[in-house]
C-alpha atoms as a PDB file:
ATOM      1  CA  UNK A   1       4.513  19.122  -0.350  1.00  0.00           C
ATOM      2  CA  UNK A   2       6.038  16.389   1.221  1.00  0.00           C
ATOM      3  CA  UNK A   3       4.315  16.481   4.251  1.00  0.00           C
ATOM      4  CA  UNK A   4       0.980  16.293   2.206  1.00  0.00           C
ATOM      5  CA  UNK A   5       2.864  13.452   0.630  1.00  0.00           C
ATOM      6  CA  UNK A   6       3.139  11.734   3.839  1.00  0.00           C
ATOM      7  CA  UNK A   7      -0.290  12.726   5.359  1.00  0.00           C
ATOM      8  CA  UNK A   8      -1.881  11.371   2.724  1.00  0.00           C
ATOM      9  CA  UNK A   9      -0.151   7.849   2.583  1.00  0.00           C
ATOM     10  CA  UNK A  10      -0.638   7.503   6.244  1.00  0.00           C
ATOM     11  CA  UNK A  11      -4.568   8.519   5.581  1.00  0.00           C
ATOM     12  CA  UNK A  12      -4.239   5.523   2.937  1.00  0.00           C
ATOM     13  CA  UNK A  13      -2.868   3.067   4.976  1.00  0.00           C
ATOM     14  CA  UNK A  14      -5.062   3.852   8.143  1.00  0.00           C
ATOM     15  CA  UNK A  15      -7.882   5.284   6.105  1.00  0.00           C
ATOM     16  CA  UNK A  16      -9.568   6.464   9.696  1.00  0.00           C
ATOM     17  CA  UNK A  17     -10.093  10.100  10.071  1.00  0.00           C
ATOM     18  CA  UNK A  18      -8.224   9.727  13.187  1.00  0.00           C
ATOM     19  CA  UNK A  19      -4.908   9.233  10.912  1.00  0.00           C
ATOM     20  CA  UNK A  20      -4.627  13.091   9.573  1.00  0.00           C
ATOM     21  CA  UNK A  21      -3.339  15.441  12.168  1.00  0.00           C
ATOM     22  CA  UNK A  22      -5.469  18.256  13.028  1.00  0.00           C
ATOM     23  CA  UNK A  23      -5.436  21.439  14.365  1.00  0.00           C
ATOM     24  CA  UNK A  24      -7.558  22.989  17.209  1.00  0.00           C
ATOM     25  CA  UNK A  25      -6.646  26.673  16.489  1.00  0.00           C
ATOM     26  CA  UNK A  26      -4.089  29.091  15.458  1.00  0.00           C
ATOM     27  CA  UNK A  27      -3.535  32.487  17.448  1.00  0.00           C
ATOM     28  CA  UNK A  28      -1.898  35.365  16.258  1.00  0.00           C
ATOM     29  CA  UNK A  29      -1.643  38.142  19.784  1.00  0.00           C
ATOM     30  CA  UNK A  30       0.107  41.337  19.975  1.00  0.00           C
ATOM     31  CA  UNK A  31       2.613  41.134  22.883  1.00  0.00           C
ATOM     32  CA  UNK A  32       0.110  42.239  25.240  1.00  0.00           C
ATOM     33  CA  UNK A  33      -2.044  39.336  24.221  1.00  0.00           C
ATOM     34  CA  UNK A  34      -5.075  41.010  22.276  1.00  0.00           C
ATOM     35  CA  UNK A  35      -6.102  39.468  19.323  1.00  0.00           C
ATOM     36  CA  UNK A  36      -4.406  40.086  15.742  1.00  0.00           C
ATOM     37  CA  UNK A  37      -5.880  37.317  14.071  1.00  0.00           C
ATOM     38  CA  UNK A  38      -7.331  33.953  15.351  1.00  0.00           C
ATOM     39  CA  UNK A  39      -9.023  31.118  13.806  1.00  0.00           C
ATOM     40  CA  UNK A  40     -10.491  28.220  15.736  1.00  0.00           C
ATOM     41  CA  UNK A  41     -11.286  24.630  13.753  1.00  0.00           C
ATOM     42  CA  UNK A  42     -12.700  22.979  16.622  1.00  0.00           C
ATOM     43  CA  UNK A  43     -15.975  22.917  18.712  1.00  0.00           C
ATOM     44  CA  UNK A  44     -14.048  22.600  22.141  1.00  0.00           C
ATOM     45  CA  UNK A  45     -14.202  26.528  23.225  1.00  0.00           C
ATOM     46  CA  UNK A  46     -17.797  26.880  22.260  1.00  0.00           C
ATOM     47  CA  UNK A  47     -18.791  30.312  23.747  1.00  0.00           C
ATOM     48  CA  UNK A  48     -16.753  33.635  22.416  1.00  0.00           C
ATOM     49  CA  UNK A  49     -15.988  33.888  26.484  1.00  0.00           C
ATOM     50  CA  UNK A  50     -14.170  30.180  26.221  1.00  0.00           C
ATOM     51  CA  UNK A  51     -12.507  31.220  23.786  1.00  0.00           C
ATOM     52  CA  UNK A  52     -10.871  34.210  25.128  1.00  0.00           C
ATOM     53  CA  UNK A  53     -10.511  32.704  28.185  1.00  0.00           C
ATOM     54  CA  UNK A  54      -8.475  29.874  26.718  1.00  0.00           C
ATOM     55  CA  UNK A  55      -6.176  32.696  25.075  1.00  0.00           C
ATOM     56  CA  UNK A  56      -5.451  34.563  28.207  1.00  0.00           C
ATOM     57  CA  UNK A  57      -4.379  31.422  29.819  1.00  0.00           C
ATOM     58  CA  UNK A  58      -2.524  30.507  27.325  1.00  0.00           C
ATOM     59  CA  UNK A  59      -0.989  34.113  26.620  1.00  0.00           C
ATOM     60  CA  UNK A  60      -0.024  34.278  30.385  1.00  0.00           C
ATOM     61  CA  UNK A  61       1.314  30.745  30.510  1.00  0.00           C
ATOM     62  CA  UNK A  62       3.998  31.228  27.926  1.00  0.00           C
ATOM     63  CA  UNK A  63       4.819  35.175  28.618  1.00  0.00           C
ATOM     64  CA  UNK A  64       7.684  34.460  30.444  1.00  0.00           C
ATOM     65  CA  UNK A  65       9.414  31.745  28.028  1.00  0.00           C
ATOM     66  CA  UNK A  66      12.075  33.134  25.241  1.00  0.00           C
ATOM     67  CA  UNK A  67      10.765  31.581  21.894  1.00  0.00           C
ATOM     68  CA  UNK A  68      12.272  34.164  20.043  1.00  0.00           C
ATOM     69  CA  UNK A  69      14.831  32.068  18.338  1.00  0.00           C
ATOM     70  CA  UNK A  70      13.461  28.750  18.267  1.00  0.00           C
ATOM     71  CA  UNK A  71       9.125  27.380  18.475  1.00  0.00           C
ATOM     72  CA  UNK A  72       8.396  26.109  21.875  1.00  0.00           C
ATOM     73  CA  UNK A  73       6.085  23.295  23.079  1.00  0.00           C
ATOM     74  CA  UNK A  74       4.047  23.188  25.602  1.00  0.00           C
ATOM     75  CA  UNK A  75       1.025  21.290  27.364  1.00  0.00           C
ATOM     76  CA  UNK A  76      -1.628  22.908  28.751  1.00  0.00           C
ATOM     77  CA  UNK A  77      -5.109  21.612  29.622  1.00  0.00           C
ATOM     78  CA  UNK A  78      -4.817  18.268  27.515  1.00  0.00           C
ATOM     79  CA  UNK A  79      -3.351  20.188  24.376  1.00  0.00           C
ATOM     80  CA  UNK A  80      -0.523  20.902  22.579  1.00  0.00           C
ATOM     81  CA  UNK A  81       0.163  24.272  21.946  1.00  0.00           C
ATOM     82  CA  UNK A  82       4.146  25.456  19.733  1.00  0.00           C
ATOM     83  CA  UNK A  83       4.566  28.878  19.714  1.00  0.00           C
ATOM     84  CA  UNK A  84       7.070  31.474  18.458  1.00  0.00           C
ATOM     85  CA  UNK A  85       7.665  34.980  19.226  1.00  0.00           C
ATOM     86  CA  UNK A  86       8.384  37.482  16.137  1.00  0.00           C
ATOM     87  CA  UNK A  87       9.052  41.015  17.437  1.00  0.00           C
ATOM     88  CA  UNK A  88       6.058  41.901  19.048  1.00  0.00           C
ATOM     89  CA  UNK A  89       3.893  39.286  17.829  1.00  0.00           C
ATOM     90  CA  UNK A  90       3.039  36.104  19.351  1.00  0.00           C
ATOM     91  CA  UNK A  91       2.444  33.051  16.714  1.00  0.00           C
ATOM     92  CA  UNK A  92       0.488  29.893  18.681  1.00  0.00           C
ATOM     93  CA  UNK A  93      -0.303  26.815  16.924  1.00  0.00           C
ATOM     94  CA  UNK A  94      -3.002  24.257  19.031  1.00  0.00           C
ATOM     95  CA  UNK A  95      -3.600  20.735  18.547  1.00  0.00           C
ATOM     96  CA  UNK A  96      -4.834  17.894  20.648  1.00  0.00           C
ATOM     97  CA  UNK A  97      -2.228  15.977  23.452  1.00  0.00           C
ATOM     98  CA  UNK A  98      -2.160  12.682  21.022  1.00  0.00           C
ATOM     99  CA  UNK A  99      -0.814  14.756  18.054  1.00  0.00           C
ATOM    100  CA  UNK A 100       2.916  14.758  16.636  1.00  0.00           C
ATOM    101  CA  UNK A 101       4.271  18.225  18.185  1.00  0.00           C
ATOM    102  CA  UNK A 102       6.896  18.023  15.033  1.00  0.00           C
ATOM    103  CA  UNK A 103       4.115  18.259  12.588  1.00  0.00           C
ATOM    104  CA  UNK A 104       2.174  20.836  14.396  1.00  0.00           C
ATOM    105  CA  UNK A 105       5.753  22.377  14.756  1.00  0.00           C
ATOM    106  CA  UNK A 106       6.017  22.498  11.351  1.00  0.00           C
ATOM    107  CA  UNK A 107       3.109  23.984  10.529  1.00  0.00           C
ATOM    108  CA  UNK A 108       3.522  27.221  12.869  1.00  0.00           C
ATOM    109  CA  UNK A 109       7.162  27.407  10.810  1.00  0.00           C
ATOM    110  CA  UNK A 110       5.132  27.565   7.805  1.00  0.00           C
ATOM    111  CA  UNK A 111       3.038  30.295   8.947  1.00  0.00           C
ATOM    112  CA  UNK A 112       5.321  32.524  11.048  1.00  0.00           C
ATOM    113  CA  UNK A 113       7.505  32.277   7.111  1.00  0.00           C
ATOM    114  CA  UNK A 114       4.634  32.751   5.249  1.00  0.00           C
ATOM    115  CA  UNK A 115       3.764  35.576   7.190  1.00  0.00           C
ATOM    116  CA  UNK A 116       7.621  36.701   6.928  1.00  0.00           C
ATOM    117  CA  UNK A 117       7.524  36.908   2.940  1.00  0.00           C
ATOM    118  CA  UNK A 118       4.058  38.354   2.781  1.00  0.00           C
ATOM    119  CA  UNK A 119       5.049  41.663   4.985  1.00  0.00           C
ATOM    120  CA  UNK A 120       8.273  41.433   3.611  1.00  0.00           C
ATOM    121  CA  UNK A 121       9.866  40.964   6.667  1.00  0.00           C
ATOM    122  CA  UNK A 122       8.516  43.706   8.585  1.00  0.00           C
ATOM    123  CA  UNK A 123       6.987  41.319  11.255  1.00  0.00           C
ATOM    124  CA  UNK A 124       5.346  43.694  13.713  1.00  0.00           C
ATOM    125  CA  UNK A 125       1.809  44.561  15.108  1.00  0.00           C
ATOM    126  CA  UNK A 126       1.643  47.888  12.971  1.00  0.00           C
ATOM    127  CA  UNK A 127       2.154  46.128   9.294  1.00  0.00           C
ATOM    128  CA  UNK A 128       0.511  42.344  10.172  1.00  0.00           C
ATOM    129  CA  UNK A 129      -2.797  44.908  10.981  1.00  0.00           C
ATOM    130  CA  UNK A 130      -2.560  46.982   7.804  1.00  0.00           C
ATOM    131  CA  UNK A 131      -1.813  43.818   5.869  1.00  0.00           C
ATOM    132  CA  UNK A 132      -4.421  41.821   7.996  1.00  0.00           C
ATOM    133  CA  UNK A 133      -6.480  40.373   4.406  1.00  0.00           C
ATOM    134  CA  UNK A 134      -2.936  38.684   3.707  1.00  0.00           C
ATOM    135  CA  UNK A 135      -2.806  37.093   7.074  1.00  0.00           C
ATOM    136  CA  UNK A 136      -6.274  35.736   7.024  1.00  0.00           C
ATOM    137  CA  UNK A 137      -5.892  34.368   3.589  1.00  0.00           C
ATOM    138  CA  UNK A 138      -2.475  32.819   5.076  1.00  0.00           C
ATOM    139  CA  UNK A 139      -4.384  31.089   7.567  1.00  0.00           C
ATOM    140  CA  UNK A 140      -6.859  29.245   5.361  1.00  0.00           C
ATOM    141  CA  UNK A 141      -4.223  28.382   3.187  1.00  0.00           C
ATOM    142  CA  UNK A 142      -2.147  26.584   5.928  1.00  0.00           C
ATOM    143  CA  UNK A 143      -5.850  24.731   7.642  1.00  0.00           C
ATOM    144  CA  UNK A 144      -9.259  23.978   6.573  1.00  0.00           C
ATOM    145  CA  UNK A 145     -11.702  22.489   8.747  1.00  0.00           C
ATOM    146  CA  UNK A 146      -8.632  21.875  10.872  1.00  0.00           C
ATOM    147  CA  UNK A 147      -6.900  19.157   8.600  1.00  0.00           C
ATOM    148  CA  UNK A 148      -3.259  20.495   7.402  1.00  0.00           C
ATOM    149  CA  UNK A 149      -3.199  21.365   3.735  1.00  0.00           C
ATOM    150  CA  UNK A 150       0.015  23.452   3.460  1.00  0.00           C
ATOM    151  CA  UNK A 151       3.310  23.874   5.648  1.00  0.00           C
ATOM    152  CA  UNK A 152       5.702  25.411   2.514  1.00  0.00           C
ATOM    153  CA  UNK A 153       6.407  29.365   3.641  1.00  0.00           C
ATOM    154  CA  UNK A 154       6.507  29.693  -0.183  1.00  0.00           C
ATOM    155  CA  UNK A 155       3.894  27.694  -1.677  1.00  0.00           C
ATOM    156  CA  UNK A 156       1.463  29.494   0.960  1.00  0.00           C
ATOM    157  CA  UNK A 157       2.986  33.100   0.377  1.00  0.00           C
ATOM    158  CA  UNK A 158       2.790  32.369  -3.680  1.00  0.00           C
ATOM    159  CA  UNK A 159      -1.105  31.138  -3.206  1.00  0.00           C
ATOM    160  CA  UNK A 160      -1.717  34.220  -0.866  1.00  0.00           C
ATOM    161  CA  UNK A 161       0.060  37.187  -3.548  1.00  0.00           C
ATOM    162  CA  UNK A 162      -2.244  35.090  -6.407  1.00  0.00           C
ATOM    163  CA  UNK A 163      -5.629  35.454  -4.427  1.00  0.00           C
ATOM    164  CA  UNK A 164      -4.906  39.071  -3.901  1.00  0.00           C
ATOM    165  CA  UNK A 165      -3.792  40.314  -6.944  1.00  0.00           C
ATOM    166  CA  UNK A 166      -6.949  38.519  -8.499  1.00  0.00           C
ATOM    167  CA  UNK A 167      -9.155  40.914  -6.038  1.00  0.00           C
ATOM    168  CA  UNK A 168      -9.892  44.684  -6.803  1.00  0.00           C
ATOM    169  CA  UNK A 169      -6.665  45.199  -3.761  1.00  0.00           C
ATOM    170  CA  UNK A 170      -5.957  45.072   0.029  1.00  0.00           C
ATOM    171  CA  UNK A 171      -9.332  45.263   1.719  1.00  0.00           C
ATOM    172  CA  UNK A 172      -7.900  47.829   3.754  1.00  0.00           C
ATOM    173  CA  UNK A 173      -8.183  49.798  -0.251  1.00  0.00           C
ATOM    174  CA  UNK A 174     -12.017  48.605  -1.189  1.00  0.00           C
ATOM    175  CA  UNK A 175     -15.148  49.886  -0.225  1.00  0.00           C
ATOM    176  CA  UNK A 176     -17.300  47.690   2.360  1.00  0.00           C
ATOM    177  CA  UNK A 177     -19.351  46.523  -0.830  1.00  0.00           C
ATOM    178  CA  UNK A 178     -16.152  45.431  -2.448  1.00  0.00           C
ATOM    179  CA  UNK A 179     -14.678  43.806   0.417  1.00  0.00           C
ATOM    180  CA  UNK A 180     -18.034  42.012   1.275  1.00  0.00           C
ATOM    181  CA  UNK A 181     -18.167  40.802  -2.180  1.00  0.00           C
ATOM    182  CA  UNK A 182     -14.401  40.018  -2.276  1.00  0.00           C
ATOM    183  CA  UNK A 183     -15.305  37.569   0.910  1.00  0.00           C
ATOM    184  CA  UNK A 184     -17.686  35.883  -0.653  1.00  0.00           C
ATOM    185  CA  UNK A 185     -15.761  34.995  -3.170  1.00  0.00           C
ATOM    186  CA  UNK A 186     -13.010  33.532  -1.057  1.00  0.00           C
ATOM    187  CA  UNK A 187     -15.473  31.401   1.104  1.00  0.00           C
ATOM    188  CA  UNK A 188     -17.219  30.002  -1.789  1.00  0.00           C
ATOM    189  CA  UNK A 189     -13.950  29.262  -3.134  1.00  0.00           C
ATOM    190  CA  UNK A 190     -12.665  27.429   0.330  1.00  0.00           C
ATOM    191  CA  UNK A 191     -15.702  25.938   0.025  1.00  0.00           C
ATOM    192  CA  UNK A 192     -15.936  24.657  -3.410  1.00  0.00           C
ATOM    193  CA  UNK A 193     -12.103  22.836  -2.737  1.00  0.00           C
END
C-alpha cells in the first residue's frame, strides 16, 4: 500500500505517464527454462517467436548466477530484468533500463511471496502447474496494462483466495464451459477496474 501511496503522489506531482513505473513482462520458467506462466504488458516482442527468443536469452543469461537467497539484477538488451530462484522455479521480473530496479525489485518480492502463501509453501514446478488459475490470477493482481497495482505478498494472496472461492473451484476442477465462463468473468472484471 505504500508503494501505491508513493506511485501515486509522484503521478500527481509529475502527472506524465512517464512518472508510474512499468513493467515489460513477468516470467515464471521451470529450471529448464520452459514456460510455467508468462505475461507480457508491452508491444516490444511482437511475434510469439520474439518472445521466446527473448526468454531463452534471458533464461541462459542468468543460469549460472545463485539467486536463490537473494533477487538479482541484471541488464540485458536495454532492460532491466530481477530475478529469483525458488526450488526449481525461476521468477523474472522485466522493466525498461530508465526504471528504479528497487521498485521492480519489489514487485518480483511480492510475487515470488504471493506465490509462497498461495501453494502454501510448496514452491515447485509440480504444485505452481496444478495450482496454475492461482498463479495467473496472482499476476494480474500484481500488473495491469503494465502499471504496478500491488507489491503486498498478502494483500495479493488475500485478493487471489477471494476471486477463487467466488468461482465454482480450481479450473483444474471445472468443466471447459465452466472455466471459459469463469474467464470471462475475470477479464470483464480486470476490465471494468
Amino acid at each position: 500500500m505504500l508503494l501505491f501511496t508513493l506511485l501515486h503522489e509522484m503521478q500527481v506531482v509529475n502527472s506524465t505517464p512517464e512518472a508510474c513505473p512499468s513493467i515489460k513482462n513477468i516470467l515464471l520458467f521451470d529450471s529448464e527454462g520452459k514456460r510455467v506462466a508468462v505475461k507480457y504488458y508491452a508491444d516490444d516482442w511482437p511475434t510469439l517467436a520474439a518472445k521466446l527468443a527473448y526468454e531463452k536469452s534471458v533464461f541462459t543469461k542468468t543460469l549460472k548466477t545463485n539467486a536463490r537467497s537473494e533477487a538479482e539484477v541484471a541488464m540485458f538488451d536495454g532492460y532491466i530484468i530481477v530475478y529469483k530462484f525458488v526450488q526449481d522455479l525461476h521468477f523474472f521480473v522485466t522493466a525498461g533500463d530508465d526504471e528504479n530496479e528497487l521498485i521492480i525489485a519489489t514487485v518480483l518480492q511480492g510475487f515470488v511471496d504471493a506465490v509462497d502463501l498461495l501453494l502454501r509453501n510448496e514452491v515447485d514446478k509440480r504444485t505452481a502447474l496444478e495450482n496454475l488459475d492461482l498463479i495467473l490470477l496472482c499476476l494480474d493482481e500484481i500488473v495491469d496494462g503494465g502499471i504496478i497495482l500491488e507489491t503486498d505478498a498478502n494483500v495479493i494472496a488475500g485478493k487471489v483466495a477471494t476471486q477463487s472461492l467466488e468461482g465454482v473451484g480450481s479450473l483444474s476442477e471445472q468443466t471447459i464451459s465452466q472455466a471459459l465462463a469463469t474467464a470471462r468473468e475475470h477479464l470483464a472484471r480486470s476490465l471494468l477496474r
